[in-house]
PDB file of N, CA and C in Angstrom:
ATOM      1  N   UNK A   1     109.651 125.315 129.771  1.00  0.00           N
ATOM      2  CA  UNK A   1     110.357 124.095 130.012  1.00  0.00           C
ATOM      3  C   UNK A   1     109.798 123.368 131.225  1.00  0.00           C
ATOM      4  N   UNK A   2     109.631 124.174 132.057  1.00  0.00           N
ATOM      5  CA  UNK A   2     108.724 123.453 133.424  1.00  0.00           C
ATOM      6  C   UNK A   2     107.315 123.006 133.358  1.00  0.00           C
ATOM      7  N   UNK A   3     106.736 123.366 132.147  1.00  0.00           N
ATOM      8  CA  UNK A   3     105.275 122.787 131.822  1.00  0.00           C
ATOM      9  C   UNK A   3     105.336 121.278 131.086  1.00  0.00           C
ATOM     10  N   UNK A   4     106.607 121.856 130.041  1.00  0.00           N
ATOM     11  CA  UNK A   4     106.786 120.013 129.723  1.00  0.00           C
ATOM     12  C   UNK A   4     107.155 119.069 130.442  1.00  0.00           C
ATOM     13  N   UNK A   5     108.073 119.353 131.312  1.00  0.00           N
ATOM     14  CA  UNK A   5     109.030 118.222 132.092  1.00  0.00           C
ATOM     15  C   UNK A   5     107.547 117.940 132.845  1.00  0.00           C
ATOM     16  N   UNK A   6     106.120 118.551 133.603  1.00  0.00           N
ATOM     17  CA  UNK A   6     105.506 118.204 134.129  1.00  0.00           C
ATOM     18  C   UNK A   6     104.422 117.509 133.393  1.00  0.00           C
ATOM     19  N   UNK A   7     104.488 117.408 132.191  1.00  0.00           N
ATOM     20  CA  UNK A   7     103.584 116.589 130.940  1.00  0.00           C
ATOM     21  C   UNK A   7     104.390 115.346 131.001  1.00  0.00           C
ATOM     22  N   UNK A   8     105.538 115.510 130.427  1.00  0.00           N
ATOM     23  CA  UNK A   8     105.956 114.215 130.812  1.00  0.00           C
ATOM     24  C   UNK A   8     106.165 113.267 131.780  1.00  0.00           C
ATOM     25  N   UNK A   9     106.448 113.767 132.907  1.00  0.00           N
ATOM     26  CA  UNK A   9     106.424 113.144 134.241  1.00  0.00           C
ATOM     27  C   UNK A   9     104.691 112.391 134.432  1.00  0.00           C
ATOM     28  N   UNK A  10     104.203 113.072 134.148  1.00  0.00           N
ATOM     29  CA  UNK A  10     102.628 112.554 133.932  1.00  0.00           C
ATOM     30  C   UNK A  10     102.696 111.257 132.857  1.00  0.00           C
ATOM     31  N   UNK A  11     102.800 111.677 131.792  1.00  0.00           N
ATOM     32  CA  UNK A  11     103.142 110.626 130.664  1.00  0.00           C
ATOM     33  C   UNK A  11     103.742 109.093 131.362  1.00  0.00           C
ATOM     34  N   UNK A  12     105.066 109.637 131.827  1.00  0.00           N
ATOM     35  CA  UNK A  12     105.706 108.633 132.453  1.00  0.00           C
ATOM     36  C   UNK A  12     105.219 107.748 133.496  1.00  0.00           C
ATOM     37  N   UNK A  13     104.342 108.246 134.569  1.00  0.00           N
ATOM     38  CA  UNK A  13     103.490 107.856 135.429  1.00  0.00           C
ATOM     39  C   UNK A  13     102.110 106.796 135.326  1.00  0.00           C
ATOM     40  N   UNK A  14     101.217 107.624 133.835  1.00  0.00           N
ATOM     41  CA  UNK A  14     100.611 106.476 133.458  1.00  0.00           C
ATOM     42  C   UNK A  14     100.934 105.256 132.674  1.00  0.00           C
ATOM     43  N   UNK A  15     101.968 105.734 132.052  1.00  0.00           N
ATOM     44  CA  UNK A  15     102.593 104.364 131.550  1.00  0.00           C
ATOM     45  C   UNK A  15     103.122 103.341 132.384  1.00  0.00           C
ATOM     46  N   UNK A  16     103.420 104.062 133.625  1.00  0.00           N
ATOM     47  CA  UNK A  16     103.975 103.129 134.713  1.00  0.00           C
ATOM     48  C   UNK A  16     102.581 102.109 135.304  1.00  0.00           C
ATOM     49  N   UNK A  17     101.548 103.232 135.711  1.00  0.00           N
ATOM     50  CA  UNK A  17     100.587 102.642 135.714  1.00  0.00           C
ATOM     51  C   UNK A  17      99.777 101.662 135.296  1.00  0.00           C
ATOM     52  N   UNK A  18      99.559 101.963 133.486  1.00  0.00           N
ATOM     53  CA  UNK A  18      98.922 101.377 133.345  1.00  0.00           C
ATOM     54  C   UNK A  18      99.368 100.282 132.442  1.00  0.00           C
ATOM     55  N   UNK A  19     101.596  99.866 132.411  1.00  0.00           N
ATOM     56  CA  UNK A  19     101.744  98.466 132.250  1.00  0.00           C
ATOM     57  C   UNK A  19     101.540  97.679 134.002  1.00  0.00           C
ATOM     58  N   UNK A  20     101.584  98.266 134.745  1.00  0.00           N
ATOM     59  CA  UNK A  20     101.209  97.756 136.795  1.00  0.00           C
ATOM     60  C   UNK A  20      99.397  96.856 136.298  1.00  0.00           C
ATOM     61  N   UNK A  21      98.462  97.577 135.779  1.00  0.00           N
ATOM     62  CA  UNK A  21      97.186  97.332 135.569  1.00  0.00           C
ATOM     63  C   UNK A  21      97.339  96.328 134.620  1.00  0.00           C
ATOM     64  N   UNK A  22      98.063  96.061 133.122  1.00  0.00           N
ATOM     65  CA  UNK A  22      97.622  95.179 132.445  1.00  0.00           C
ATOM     66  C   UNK A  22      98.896  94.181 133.227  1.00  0.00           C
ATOM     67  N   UNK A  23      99.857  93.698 133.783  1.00  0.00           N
ATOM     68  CA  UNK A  23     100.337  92.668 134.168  1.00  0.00           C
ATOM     69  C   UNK A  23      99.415  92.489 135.364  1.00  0.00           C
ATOM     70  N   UNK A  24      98.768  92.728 136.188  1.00  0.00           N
ATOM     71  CA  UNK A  24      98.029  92.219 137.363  1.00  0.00           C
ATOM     72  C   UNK A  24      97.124  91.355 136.536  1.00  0.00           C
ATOM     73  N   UNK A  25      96.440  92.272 135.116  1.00  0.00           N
ATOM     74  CA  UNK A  25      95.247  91.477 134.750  1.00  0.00           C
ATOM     75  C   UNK A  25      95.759  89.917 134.153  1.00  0.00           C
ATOM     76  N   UNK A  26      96.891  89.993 133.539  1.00  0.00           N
ATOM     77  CA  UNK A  26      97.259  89.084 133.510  1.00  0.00           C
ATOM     78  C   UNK A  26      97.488  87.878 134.244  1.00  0.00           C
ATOM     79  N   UNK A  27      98.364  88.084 135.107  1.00  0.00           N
ATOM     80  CA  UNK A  27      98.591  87.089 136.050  1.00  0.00           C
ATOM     81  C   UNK A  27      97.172  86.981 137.188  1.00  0.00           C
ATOM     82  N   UNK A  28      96.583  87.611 137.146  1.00  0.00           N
ATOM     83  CA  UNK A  28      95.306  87.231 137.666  1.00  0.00           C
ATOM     84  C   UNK A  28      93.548  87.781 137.277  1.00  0.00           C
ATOM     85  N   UNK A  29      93.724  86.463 136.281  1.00  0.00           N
ATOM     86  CA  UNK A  29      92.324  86.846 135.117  1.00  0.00           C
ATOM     87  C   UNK A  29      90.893  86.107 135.766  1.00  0.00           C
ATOM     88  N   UNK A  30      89.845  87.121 135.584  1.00  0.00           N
ATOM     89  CA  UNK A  30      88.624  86.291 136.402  1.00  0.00           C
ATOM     90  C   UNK A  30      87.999  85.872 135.060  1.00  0.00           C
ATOM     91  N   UNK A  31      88.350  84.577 135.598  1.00  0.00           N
ATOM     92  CA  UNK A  31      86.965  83.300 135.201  1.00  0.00           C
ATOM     93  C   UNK A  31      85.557  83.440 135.228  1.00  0.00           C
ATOM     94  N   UNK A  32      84.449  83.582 134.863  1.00  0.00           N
ATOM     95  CA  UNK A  32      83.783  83.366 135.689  1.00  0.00           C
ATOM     96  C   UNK A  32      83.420  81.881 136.058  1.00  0.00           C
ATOM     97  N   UNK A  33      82.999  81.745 137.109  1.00  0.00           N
ATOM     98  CA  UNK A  33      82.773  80.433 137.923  1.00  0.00           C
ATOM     99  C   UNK A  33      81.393  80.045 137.396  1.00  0.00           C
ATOM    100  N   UNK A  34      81.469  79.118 137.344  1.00  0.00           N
ATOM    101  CA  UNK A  34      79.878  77.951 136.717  1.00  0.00           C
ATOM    102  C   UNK A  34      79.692  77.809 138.427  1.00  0.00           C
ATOM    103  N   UNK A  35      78.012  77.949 138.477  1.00  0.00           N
ATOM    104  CA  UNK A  35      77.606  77.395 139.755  1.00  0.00           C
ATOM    105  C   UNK A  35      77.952  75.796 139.740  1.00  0.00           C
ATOM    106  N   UNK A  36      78.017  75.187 140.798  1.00  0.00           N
ATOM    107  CA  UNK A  36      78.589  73.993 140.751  1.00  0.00           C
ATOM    108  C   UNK A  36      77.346  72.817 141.294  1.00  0.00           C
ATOM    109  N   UNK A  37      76.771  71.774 140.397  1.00  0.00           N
ATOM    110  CA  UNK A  37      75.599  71.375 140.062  1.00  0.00           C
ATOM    111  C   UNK A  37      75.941  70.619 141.501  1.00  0.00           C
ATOM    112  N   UNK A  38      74.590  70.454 142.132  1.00  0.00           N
ATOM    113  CA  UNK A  38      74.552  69.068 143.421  1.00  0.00           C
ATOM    114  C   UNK A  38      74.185  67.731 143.109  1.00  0.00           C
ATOM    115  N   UNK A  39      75.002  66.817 143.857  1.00  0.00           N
ATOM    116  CA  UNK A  39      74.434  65.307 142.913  1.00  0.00           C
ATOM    117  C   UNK A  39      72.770  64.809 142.857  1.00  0.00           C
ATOM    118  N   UNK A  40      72.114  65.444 143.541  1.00  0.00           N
ATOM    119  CA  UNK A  40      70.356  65.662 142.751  1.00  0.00           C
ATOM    120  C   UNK A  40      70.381  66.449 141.410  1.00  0.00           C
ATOM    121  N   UNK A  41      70.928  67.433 140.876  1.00  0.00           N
ATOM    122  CA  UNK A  41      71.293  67.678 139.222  1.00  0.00           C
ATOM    123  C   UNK A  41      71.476  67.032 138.829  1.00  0.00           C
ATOM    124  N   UNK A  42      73.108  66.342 139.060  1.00  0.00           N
ATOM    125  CA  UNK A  42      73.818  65.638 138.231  1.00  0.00           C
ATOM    126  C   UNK A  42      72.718  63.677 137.542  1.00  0.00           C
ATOM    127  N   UNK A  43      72.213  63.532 139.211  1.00  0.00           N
ATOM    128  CA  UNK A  43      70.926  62.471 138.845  1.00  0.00           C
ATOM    129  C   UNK A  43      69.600  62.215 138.029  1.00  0.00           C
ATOM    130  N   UNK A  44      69.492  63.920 138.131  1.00  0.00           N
ATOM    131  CA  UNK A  44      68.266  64.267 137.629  1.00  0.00           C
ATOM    132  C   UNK A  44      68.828  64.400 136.035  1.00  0.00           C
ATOM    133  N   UNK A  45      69.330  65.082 135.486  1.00  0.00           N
ATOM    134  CA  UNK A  45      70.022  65.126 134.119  1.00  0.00           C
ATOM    135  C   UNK A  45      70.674  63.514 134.173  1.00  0.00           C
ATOM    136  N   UNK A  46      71.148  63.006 134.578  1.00  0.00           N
ATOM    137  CA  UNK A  46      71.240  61.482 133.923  1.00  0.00           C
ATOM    138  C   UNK A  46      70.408  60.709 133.554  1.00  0.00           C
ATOM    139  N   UNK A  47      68.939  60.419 134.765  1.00  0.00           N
ATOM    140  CA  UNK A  47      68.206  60.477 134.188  1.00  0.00           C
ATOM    141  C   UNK A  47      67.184  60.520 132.764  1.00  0.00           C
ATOM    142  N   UNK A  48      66.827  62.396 132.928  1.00  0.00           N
ATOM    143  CA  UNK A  48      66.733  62.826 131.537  1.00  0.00           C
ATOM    144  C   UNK A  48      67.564  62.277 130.215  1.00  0.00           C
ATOM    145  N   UNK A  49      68.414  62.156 130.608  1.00  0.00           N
ATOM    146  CA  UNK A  49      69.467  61.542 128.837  1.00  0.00           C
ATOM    147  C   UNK A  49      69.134  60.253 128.491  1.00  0.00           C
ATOM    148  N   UNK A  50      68.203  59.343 129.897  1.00  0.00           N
ATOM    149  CA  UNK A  50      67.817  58.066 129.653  1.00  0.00           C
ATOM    150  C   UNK A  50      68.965  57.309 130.345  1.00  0.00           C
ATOM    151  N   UNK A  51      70.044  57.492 130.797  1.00  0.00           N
ATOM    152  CA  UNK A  51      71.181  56.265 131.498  1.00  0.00           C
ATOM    153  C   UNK A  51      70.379  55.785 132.037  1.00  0.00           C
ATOM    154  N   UNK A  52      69.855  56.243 132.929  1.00  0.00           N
ATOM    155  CA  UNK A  52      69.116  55.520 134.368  1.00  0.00           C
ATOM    156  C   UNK A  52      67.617  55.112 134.007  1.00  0.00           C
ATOM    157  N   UNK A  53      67.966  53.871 134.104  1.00  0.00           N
ATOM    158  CA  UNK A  53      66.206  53.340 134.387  1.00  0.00           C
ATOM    159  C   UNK A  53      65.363  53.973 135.776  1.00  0.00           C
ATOM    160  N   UNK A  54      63.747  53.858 135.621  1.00  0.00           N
ATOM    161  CA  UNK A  54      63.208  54.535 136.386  1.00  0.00           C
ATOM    162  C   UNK A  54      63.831  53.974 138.241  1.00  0.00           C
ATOM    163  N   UNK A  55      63.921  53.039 137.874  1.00  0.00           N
ATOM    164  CA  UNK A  55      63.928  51.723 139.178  1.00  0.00           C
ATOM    165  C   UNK A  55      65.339  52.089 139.821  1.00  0.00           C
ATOM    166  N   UNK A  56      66.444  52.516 138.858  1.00  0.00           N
ATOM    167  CA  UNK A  56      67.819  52.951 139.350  1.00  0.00           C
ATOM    168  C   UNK A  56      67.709  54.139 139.508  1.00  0.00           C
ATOM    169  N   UNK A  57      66.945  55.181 138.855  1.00  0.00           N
ATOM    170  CA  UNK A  57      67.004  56.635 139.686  1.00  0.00           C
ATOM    171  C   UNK A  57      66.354  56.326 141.314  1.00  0.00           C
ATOM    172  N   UNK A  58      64.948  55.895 141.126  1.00  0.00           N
ATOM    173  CA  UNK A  58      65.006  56.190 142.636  1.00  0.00           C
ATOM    174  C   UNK A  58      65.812  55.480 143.385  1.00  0.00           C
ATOM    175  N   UNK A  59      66.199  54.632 143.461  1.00  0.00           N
ATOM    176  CA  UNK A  59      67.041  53.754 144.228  1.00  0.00           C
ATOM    177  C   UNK A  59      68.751  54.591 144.616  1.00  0.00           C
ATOM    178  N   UNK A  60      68.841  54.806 143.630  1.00  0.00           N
ATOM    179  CA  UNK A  60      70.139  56.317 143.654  1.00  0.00           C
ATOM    180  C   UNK A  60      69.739  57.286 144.163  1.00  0.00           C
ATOM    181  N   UNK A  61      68.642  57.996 144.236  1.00  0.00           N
ATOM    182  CA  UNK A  61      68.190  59.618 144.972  1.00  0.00           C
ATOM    183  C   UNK A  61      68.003  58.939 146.445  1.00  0.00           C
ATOM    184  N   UNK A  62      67.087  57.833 146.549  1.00  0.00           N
ATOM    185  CA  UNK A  62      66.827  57.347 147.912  1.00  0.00           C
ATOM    186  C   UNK A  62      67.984  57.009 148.562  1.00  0.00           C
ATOM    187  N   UNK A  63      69.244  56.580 148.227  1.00  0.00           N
ATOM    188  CA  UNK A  63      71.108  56.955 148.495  1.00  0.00           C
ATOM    189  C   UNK A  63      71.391  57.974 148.883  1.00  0.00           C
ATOM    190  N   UNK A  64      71.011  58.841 147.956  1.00  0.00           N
ATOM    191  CA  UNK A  64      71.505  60.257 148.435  1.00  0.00           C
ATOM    192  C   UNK A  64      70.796  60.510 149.676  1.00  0.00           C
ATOM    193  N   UNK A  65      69.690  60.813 149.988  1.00  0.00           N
ATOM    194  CA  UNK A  65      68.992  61.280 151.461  1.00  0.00           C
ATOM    195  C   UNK A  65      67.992  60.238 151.449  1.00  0.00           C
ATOM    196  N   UNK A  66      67.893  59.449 152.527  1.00  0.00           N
ATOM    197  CA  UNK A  66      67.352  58.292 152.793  1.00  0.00           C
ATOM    198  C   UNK A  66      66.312  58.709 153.338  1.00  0.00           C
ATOM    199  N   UNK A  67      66.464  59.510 154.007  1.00  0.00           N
ATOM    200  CA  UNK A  67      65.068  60.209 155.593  1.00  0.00           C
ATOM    201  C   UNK A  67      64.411  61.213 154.966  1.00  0.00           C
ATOM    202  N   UNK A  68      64.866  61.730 153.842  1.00  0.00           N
ATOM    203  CA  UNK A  68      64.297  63.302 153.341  1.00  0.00           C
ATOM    204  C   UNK A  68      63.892  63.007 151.979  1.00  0.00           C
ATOM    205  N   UNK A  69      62.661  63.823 152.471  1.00  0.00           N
ATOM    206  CA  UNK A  69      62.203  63.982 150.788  1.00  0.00           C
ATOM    207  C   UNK A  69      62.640  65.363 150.007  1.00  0.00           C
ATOM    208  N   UNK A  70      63.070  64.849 148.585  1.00  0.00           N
ATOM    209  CA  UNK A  70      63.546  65.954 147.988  1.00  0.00           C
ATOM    210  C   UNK A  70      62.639  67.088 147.525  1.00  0.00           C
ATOM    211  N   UNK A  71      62.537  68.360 147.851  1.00  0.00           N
ATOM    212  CA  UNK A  71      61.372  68.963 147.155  1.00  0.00           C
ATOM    213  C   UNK A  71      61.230  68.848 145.677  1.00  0.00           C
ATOM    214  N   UNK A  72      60.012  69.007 145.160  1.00  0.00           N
ATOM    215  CA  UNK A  72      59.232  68.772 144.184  1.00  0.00           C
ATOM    216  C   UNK A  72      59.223  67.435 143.635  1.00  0.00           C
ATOM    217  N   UNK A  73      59.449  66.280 144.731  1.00  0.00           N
ATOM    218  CA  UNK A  73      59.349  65.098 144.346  1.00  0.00           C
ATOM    219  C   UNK A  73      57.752  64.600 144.679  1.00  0.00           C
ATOM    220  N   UNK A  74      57.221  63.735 143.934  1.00  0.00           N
ATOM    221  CA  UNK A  74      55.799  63.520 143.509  1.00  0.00           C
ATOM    222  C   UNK A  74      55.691  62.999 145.124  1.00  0.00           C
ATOM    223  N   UNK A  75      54.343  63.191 145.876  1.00  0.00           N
ATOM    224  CA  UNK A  75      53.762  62.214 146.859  1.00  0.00           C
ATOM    225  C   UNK A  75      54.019  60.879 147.083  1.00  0.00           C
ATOM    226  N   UNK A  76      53.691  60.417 145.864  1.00  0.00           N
ATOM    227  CA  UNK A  76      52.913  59.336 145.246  1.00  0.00           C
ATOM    228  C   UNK A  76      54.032  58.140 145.856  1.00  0.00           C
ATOM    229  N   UNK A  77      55.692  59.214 145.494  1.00  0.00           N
ATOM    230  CA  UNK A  77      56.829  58.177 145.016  1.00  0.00           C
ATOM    231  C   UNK A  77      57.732  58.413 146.308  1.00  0.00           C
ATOM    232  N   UNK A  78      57.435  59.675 147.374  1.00  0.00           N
ATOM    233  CA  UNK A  78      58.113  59.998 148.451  1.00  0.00           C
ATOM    234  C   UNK A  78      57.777  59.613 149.926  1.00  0.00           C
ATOM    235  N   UNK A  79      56.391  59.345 149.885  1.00  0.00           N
ATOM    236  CA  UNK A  79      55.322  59.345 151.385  1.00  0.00           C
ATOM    237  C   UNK A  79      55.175  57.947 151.482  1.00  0.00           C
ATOM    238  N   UNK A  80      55.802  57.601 152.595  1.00  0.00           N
ATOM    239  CA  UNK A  80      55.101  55.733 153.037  1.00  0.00           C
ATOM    240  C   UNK A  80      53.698  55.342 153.153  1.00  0.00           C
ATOM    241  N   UNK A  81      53.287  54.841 153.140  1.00  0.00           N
ATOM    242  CA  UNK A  81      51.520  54.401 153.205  1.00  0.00           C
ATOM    243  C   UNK A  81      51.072  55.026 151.811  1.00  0.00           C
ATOM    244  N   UNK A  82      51.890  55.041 150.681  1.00  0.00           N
ATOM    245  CA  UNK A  82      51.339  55.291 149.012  1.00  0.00           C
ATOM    246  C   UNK A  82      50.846  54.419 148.234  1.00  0.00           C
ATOM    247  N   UNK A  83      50.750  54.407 147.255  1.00  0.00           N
ATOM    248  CA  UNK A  83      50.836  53.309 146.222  1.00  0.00           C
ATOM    249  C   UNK A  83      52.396  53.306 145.658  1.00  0.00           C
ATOM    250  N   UNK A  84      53.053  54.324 145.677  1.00  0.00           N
ATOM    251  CA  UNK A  84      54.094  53.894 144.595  1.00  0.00           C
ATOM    252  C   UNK A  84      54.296  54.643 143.327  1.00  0.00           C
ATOM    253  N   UNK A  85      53.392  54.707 143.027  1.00  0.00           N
ATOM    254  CA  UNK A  85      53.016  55.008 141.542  1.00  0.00           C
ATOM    255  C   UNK A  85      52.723  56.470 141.223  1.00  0.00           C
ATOM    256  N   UNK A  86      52.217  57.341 140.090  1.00  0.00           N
ATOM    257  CA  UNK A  86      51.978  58.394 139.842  1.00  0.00           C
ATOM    258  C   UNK A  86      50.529  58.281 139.443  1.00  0.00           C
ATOM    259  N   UNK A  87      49.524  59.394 139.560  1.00  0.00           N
ATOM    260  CA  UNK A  87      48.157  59.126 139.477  1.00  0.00           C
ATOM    261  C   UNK A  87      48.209  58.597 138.336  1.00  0.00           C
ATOM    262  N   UNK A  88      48.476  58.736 136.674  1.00  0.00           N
ATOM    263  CA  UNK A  88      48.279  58.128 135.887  1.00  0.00           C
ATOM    264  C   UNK A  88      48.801  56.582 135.677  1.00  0.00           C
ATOM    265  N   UNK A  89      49.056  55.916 136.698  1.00  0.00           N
ATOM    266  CA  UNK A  89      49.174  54.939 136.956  1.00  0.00           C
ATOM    267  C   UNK A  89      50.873  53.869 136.561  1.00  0.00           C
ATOM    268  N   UNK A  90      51.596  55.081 136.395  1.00  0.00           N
ATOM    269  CA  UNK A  90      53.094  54.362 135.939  1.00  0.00           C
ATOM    270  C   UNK A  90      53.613  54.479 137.865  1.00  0.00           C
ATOM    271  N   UNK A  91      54.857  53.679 137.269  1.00  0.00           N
ATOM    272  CA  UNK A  91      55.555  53.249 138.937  1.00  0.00           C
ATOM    273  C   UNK A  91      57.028  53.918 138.682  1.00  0.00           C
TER     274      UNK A  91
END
């Protein structure tokens, strides 16, 4: 009789347990989180879809940081004393 009452007391325990484990998961379920894009993404993908003419992207990125060049932005279109343009000759 003292081996069961200690089976059950066990019994009873994880059940206590493990409705404690599924209401926590409940009331607090992980999301996972999307990295959260910077408005050079959000420009650069507008862009790409075509909204933005060439003349309104830069004019919008050059908004965003006026003094800084963004990395992997062309020479051509970032450095004063340029042409402007890209070697194959678009602006």
């Amino acid at each position: 009789m003292g081996a069961a009452m200690m089976l059950w007391m066990l019994v009873v325990w994880a059940g206590i347990l493990g409705l404690a484990l599924t209401l926590a998961a409940w009331l607090f379920p992980t999301v996972p989180v999307a990295p959260r894009s910077t408005a050079r993404d959000i420009l650069d993908s507008r862009y790409a879809r075509g909204e933005l003419t060439p003349e309104r992207y830069r004019q919008m990125r050059e908004e965003l940081a006026p003094e800084l060049g963004w990395p992997g932005d062309t020479p051509a279109l970032n450095h004063p004393g340029t042409s402007g343009t890209y070697p194959d000759g678009r602006s």
